[in-house]
N, C-alpha and C. Protein backbone atom coordinates (compact mmCIF):
# COMPACT_ATOMS: atom_id res chain seq x y z
N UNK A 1 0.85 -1.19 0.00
CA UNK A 1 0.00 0.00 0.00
C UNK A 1 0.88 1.24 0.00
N UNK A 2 0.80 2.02 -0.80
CA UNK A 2 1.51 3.37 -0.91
C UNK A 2 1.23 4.20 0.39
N UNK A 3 2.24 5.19 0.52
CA UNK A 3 1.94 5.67 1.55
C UNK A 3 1.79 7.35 1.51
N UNK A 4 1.15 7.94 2.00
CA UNK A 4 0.60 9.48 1.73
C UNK A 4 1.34 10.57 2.08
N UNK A 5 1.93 11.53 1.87
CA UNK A 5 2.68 11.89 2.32
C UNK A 5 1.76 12.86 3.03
N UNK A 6 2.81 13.04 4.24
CA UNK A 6 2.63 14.17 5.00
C UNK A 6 2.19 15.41 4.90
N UNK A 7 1.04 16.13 5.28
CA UNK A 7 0.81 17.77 4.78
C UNK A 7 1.58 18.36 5.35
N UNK A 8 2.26 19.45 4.36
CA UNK A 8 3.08 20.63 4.56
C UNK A 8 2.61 20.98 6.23
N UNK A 9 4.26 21.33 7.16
CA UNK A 9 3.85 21.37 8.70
C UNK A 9 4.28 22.85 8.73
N UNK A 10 4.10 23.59 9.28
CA UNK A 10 4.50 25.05 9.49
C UNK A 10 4.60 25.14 10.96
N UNK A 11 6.09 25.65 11.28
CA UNK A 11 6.14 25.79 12.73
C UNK A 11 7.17 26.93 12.61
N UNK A 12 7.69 27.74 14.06
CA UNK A 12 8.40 28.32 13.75
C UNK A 12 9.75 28.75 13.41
N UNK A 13 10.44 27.60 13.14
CA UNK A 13 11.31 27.32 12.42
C UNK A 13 11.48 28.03 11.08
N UNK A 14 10.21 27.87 10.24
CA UNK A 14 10.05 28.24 9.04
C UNK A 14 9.62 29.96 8.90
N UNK A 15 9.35 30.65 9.56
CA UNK A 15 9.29 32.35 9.47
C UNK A 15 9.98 32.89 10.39
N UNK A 16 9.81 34.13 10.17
CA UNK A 16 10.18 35.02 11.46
C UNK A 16 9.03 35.37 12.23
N UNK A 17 9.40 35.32 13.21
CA UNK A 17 8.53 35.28 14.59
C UNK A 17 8.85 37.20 14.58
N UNK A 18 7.98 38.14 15.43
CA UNK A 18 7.64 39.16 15.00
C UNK A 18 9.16 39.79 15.68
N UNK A 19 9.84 38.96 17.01
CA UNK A 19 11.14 39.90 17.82
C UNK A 19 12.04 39.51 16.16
N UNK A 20 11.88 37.93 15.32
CA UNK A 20 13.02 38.21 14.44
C UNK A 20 12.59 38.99 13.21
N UNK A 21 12.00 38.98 13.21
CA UNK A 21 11.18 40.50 11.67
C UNK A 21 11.95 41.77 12.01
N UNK A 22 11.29 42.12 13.62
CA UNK A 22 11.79 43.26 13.80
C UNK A 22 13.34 43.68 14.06
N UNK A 23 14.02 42.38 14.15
CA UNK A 23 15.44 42.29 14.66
C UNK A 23 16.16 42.72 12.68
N UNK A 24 15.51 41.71 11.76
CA UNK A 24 15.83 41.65 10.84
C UNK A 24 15.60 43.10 10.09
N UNK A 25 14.16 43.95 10.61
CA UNK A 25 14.09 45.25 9.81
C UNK A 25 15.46 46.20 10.73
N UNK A 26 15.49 46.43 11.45
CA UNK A 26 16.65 47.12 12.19
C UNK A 26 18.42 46.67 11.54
N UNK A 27 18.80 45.43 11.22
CA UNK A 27 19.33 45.40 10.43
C UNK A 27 19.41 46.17 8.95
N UNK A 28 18.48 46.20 8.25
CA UNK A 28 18.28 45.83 7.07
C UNK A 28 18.13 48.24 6.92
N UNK A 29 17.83 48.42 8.12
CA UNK A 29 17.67 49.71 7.84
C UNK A 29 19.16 50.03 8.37
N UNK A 30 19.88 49.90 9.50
CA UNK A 30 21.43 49.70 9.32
C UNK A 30 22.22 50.50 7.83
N UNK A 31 21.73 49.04 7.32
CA UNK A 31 22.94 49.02 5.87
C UNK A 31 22.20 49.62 4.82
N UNK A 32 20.66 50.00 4.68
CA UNK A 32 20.39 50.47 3.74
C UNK A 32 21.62 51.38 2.83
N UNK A 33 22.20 52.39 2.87
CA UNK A 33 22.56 53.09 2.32
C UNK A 33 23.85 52.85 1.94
N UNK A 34 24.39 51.63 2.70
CA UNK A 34 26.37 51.04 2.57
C UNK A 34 25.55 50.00 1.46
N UNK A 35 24.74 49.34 1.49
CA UNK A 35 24.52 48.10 0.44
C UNK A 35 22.60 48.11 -0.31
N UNK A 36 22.81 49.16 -0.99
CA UNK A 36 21.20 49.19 -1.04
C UNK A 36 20.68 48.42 -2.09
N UNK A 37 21.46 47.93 -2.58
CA UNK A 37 20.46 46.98 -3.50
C UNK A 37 20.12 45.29 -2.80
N UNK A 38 20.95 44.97 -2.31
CA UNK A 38 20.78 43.77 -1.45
C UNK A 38 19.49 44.28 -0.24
N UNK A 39 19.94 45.23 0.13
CA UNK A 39 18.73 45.39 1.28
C UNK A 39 17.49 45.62 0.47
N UNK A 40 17.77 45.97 -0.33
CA UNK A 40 16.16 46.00 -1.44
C UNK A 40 15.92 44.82 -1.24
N UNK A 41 16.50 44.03 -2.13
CA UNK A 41 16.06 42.62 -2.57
C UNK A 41 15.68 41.38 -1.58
N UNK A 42 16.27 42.19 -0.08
CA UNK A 42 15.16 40.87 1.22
C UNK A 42 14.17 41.69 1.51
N UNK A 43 14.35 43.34 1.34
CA UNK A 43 12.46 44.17 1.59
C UNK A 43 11.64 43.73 0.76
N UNK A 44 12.35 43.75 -0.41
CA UNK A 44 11.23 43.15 -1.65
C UNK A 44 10.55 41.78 -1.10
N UNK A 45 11.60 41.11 -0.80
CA UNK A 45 10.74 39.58 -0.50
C UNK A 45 9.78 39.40 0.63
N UNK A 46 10.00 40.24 1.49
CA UNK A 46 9.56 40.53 2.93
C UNK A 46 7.88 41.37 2.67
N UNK A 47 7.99 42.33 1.47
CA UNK A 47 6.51 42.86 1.01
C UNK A 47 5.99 42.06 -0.25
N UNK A 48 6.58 40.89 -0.36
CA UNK A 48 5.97 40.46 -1.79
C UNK A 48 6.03 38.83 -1.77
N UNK A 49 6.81 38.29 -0.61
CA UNK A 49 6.38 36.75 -0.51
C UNK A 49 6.76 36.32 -1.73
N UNK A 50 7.81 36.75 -2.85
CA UNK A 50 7.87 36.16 -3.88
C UNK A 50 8.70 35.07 -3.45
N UNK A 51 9.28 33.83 -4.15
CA UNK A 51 10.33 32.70 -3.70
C UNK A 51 11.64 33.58 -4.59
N UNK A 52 12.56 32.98 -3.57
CA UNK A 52 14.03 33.55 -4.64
C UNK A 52 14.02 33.70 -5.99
N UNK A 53 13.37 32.85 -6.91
CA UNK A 53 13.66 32.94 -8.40
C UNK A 53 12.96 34.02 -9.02
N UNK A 54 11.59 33.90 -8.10
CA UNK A 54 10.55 34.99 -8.93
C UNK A 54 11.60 36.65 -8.75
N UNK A 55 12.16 36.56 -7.57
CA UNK A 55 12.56 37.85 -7.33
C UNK A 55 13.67 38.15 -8.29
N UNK A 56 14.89 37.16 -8.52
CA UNK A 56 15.70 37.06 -9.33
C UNK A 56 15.41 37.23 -11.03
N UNK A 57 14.06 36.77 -10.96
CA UNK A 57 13.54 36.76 -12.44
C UNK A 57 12.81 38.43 -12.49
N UNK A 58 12.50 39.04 -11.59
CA UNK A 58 12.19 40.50 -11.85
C UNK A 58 12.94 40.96 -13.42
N UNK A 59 11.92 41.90 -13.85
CA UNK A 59 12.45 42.76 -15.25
C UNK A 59 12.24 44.12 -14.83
N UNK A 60 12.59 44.96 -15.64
CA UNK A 60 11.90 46.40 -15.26
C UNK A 60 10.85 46.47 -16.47
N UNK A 61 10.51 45.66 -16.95
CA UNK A 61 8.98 45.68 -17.51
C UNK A 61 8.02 45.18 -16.94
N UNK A 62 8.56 44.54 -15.74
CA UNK A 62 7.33 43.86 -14.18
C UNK A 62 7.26 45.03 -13.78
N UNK A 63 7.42 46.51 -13.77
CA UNK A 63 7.22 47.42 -12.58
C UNK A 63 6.36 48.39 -13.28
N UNK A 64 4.97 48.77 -12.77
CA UNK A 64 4.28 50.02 -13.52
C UNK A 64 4.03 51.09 -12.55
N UNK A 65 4.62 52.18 -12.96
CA UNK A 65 4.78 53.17 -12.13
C UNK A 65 3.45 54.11 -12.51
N UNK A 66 2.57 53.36 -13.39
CA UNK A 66 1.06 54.15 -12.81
C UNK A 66 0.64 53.60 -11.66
N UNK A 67 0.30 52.41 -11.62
CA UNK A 67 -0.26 51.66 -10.57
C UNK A 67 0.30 51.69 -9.60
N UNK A 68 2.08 51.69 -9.56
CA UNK A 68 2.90 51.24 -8.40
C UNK A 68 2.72 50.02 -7.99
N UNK A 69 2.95 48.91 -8.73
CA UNK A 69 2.75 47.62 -8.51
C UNK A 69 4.13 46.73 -9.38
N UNK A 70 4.17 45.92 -9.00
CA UNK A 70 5.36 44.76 -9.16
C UNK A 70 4.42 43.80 -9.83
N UNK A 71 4.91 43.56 -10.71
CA UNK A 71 4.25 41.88 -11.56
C UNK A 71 5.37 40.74 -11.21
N UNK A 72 5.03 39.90 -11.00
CA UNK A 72 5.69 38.05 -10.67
C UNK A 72 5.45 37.79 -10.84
N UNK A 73 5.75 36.80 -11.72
CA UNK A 73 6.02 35.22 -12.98
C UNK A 73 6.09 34.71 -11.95
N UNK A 74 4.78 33.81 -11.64
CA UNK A 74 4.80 32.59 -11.01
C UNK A 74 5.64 31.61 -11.17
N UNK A 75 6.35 30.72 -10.85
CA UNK A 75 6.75 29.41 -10.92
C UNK A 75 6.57 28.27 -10.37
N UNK A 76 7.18 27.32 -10.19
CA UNK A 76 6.60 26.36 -9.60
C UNK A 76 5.00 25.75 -9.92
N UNK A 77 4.82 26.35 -11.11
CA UNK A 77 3.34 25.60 -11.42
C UNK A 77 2.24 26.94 -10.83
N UNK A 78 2.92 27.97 -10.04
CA UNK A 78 1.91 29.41 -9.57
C UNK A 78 1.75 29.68 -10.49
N UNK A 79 0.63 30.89 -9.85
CA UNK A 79 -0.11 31.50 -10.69
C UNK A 79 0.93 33.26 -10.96
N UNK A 80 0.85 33.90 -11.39
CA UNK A 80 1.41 35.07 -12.00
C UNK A 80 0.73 36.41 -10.87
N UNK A 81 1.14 36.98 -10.70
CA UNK A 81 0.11 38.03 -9.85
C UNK A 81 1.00 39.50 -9.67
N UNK A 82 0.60 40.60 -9.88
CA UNK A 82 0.63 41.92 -9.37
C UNK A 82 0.16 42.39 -8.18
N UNK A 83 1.70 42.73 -7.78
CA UNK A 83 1.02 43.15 -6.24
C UNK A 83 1.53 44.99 -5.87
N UNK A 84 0.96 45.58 -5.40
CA UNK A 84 1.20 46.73 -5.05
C UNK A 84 2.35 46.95 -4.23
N UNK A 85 3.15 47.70 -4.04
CA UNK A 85 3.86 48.51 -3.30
C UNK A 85 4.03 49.79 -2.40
N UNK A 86 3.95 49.52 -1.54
CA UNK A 86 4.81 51.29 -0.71
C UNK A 86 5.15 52.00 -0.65
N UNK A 87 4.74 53.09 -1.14
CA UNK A 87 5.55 54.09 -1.70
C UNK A 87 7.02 54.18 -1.85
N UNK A 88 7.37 54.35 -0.44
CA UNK A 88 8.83 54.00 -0.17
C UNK A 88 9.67 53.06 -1.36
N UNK A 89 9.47 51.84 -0.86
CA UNK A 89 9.62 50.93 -1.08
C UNK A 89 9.31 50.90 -2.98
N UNK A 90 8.72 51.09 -3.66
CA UNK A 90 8.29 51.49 -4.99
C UNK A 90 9.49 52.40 -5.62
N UNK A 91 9.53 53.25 -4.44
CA UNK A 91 10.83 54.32 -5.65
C UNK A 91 11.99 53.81 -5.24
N UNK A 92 12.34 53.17 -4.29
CA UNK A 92 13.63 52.26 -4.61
C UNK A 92 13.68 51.47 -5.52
N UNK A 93 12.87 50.29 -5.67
CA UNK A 93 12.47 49.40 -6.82
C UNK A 93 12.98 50.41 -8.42
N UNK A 94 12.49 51.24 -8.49
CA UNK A 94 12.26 52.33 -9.37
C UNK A 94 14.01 52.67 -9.36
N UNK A 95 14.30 53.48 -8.80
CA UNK A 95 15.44 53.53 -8.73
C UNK A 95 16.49 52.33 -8.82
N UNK A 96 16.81 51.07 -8.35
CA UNK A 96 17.16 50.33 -8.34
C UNK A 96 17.32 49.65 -9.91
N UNK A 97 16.02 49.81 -10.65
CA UNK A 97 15.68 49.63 -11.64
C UNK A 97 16.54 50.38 -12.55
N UNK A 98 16.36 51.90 -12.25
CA UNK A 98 17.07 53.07 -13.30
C UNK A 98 18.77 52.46 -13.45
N UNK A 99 19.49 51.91 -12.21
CA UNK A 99 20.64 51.92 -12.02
C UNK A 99 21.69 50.54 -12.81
N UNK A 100 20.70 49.64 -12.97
CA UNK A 100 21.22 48.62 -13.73
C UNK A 100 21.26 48.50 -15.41
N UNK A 101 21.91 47.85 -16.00
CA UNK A 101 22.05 47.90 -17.06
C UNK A 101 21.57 46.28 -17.44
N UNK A 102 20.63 46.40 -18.69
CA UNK A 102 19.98 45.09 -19.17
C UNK A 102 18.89 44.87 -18.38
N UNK A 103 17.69 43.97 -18.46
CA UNK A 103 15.97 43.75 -18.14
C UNK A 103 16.13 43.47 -16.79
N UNK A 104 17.27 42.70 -16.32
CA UNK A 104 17.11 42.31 -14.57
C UNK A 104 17.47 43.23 -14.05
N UNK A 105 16.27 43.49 -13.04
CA UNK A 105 16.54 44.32 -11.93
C UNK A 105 17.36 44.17 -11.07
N UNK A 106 17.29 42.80 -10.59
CA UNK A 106 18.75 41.48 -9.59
C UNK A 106 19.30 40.91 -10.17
N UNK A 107 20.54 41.36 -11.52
CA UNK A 107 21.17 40.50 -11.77
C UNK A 107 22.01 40.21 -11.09
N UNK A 108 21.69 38.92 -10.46
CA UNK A 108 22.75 38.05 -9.47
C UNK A 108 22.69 36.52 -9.60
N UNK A 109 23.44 35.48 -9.16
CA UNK A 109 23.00 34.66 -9.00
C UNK A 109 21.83 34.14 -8.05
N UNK A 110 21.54 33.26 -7.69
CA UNK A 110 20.85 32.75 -6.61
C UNK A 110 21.81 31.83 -5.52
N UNK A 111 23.19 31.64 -5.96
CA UNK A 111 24.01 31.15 -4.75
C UNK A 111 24.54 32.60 -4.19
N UNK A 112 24.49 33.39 -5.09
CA UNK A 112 24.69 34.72 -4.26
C UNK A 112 23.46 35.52 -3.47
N UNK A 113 22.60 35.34 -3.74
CA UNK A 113 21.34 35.45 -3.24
C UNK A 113 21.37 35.33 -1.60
N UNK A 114 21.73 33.65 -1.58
CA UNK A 114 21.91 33.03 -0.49
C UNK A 114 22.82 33.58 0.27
N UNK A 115 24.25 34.11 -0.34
CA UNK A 115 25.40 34.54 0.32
C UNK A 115 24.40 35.85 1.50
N UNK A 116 24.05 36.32 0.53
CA UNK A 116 23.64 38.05 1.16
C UNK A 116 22.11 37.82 2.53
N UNK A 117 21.37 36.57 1.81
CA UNK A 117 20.89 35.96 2.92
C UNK A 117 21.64 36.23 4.37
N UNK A 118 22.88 34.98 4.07
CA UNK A 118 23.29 34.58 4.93
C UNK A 118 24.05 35.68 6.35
N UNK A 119 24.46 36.64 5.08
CA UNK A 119 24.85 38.10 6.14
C UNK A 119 23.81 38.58 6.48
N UNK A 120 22.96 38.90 6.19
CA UNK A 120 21.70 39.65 6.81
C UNK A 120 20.83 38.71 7.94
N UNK A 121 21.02 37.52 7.84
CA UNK A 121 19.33 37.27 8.44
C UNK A 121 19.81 37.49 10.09
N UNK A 122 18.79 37.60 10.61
CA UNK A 122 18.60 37.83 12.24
C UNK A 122 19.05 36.24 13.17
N UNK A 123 18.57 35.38 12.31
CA UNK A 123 18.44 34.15 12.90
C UNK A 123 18.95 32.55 11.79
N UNK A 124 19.34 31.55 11.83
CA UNK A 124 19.82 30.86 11.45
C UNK A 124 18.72 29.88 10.35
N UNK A 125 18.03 30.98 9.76
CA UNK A 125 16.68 29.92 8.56
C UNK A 125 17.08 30.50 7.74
N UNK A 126 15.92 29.44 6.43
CA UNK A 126 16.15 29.59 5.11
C UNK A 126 15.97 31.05 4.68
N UNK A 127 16.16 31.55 3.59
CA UNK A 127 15.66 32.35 2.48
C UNK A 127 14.03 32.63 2.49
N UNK A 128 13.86 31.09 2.20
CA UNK A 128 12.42 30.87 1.79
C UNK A 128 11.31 31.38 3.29
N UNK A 129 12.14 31.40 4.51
CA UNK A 129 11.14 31.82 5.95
C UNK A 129 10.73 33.18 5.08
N UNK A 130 11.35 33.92 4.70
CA UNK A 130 10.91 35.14 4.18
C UNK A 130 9.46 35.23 3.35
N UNK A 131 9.29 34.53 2.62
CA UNK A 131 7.73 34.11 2.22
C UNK A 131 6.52 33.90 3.04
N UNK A 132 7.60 32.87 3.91
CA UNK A 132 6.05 32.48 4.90
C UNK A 132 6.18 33.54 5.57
N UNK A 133 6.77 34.36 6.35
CA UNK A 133 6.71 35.11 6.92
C UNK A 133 6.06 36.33 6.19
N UNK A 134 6.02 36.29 5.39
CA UNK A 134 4.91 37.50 4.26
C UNK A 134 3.58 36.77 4.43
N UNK A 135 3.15 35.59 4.50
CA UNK A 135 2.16 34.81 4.57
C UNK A 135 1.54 35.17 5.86
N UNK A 136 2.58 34.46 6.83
CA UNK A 136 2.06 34.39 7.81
C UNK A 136 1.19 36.05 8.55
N UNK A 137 1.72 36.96 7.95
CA UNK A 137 1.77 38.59 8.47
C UNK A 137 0.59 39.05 7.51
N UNK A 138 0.50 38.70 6.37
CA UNK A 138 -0.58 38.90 5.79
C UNK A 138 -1.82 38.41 6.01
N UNK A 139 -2.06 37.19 6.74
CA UNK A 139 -3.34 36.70 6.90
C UNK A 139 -3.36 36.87 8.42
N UNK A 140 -2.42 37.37 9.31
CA UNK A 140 -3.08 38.14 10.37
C UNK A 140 -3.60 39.11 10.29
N UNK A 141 -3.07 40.09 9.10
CA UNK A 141 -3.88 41.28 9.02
C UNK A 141 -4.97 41.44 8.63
N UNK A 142 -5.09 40.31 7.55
CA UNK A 142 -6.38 40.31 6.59
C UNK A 142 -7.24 39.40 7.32
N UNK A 143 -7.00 38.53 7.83
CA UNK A 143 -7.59 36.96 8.17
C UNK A 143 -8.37 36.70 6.20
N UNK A 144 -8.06 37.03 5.21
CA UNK A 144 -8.28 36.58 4.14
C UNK A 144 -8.12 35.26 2.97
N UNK A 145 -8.21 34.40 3.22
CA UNK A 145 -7.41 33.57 2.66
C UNK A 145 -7.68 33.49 0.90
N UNK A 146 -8.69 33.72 0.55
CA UNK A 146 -8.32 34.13 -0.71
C UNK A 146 -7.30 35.08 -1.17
N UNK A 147 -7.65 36.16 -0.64
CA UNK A 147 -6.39 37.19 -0.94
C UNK A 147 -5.07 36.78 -0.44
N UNK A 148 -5.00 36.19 0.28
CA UNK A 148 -3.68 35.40 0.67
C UNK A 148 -3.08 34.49 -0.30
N UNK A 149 -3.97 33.67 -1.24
CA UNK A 149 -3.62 32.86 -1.81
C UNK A 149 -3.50 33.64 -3.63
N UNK A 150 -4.07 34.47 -3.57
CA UNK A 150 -4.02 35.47 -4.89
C UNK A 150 -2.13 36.31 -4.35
N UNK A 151 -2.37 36.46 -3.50
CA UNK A 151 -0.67 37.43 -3.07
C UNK A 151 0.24 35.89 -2.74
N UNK A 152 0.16 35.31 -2.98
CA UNK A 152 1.31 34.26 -2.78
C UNK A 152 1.53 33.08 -4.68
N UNK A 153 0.08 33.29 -5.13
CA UNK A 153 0.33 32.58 -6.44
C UNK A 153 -0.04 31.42 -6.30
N UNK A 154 -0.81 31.04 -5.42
CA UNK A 154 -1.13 29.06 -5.19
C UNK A 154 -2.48 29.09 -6.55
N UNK A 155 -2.19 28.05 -6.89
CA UNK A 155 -3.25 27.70 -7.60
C UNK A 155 -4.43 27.12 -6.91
N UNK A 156 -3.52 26.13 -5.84
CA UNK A 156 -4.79 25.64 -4.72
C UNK A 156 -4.97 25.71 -3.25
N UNK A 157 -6.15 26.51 -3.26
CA UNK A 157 -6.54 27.19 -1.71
C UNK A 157 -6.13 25.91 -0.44
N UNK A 158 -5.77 24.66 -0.57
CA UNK A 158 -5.68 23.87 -0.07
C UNK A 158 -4.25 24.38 0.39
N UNK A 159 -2.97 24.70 -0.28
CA UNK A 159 -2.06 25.62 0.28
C UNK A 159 -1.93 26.49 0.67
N UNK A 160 -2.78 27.18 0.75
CA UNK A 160 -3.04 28.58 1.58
C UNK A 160 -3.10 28.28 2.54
N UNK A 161 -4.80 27.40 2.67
CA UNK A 161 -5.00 27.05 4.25
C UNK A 161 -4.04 26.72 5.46
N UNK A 162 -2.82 26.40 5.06
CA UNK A 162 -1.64 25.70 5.73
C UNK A 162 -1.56 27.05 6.60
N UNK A 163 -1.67 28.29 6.05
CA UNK A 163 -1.72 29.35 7.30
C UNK A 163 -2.64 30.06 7.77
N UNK A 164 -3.89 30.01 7.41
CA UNK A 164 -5.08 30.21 7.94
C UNK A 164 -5.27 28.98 9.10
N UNK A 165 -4.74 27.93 9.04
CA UNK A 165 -4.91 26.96 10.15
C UNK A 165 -3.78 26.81 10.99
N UNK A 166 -2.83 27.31 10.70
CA UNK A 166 -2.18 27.30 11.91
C UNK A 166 -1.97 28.57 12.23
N UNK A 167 -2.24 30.04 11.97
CA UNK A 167 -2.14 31.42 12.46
C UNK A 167 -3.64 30.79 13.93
N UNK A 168 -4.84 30.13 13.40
CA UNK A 168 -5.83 30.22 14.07
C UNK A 168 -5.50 29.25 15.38
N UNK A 169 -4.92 28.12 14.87
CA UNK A 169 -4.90 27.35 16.17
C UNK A 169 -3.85 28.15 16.86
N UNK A 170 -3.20 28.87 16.44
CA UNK A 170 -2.03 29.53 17.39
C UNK A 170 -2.64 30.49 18.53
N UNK A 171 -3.70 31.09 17.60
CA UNK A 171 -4.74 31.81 18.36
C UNK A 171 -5.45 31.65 19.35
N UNK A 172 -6.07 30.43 18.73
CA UNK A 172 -7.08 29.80 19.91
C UNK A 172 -6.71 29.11 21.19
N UNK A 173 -5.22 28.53 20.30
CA UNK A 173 -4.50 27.47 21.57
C UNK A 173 -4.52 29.11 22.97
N UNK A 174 -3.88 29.59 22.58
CA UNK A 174 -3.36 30.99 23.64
C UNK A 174 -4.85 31.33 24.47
N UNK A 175 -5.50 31.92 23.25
CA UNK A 175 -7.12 32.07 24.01
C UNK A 175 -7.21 31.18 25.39
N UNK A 176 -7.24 29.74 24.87
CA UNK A 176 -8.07 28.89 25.82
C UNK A 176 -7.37 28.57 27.13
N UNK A 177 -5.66 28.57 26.56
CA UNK A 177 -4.88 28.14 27.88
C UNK A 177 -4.08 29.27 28.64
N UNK A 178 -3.96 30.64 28.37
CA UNK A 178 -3.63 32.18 28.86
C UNK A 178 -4.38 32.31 29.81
């Protein structure tokens, strides 16, 4: 008999918990101005939940400065989606954009990706916590899970739910036993 695999587990291992967000934005505002394109490129991921490649795959024909929105080429079988930006955060993109030469906005590798990861993060996780941690922060704010799953690119709400059910039991557990 075959055997089923396991549903995706989310614990906190996998994001930043809000002391390492905030440990990580205090960094990240630090070096803004000694390394600003790297500090772009974990804000970017941090407001846009994209996975490393989508961010790496940025063009400056993904950016419309009517709207102020970022377009991402899904991968992994996602869906494609435009998501808005921050003002702030928009005219760096923008700028960042003006400053390179050729369609990538990040031309870098993705083992370098990781390198600049590895100096910046607050705490000893992946790259990829940076997503869920856009996940996880977004559907506290919203409690939305459609829109959660439209800002992340799932094709199926069945992956979304992975944080609508555990943001809630995190909730409730505290409720009942606080």
């Amino acid at each position: 008999m075959a055997q089923r695999k396991a549903p995706y587990s989310l614990n906190k291992s996998k994001y930043l918990t809000d002391f390492e967000f905030d440990r990580l934005s205090s960094i990240l505002d630090s070096f803004e101005h000694k390394d600003f394109r790297n500090v772009l490129l974990l804000r970017m991921a941090l407001a846009t939940g994209a996975r490393a490649t989508e961010l790496l795959n940025l063009q400056k024909s993904h950016v419309d400065p009517q709207e102020r929105t970022v377009f991402i080429r899904g991968l992994k079988g996602s869906r494609d989606r435009e998501l808005p930006l921050k003002p702030r955060l928009f005219e760096d993109l923008m700028r960042q954009s003006e400053s390179v030469e050729g369609d990538q906005i990040f031309p870098i590798s993705y083992n370098r990706l990781r390198q600049i990861w590895q100096l910046y993060r607050p705490v000893h996780k992946k790259f990829h916590c940076l997503r869920h941690t856009f996940a996880i922060r977004l559907y506290k704010k919203t409690k939305d899970v459609r829109l959660l799953q439209m800002a992340l690119g799932h094709t199926n709400i069945v992956n979304t739910m992975i944080y609508a059910d555990y943001v809630y039991s995190k909730e409730e557990l505290r409720k009942l036993i606080l």
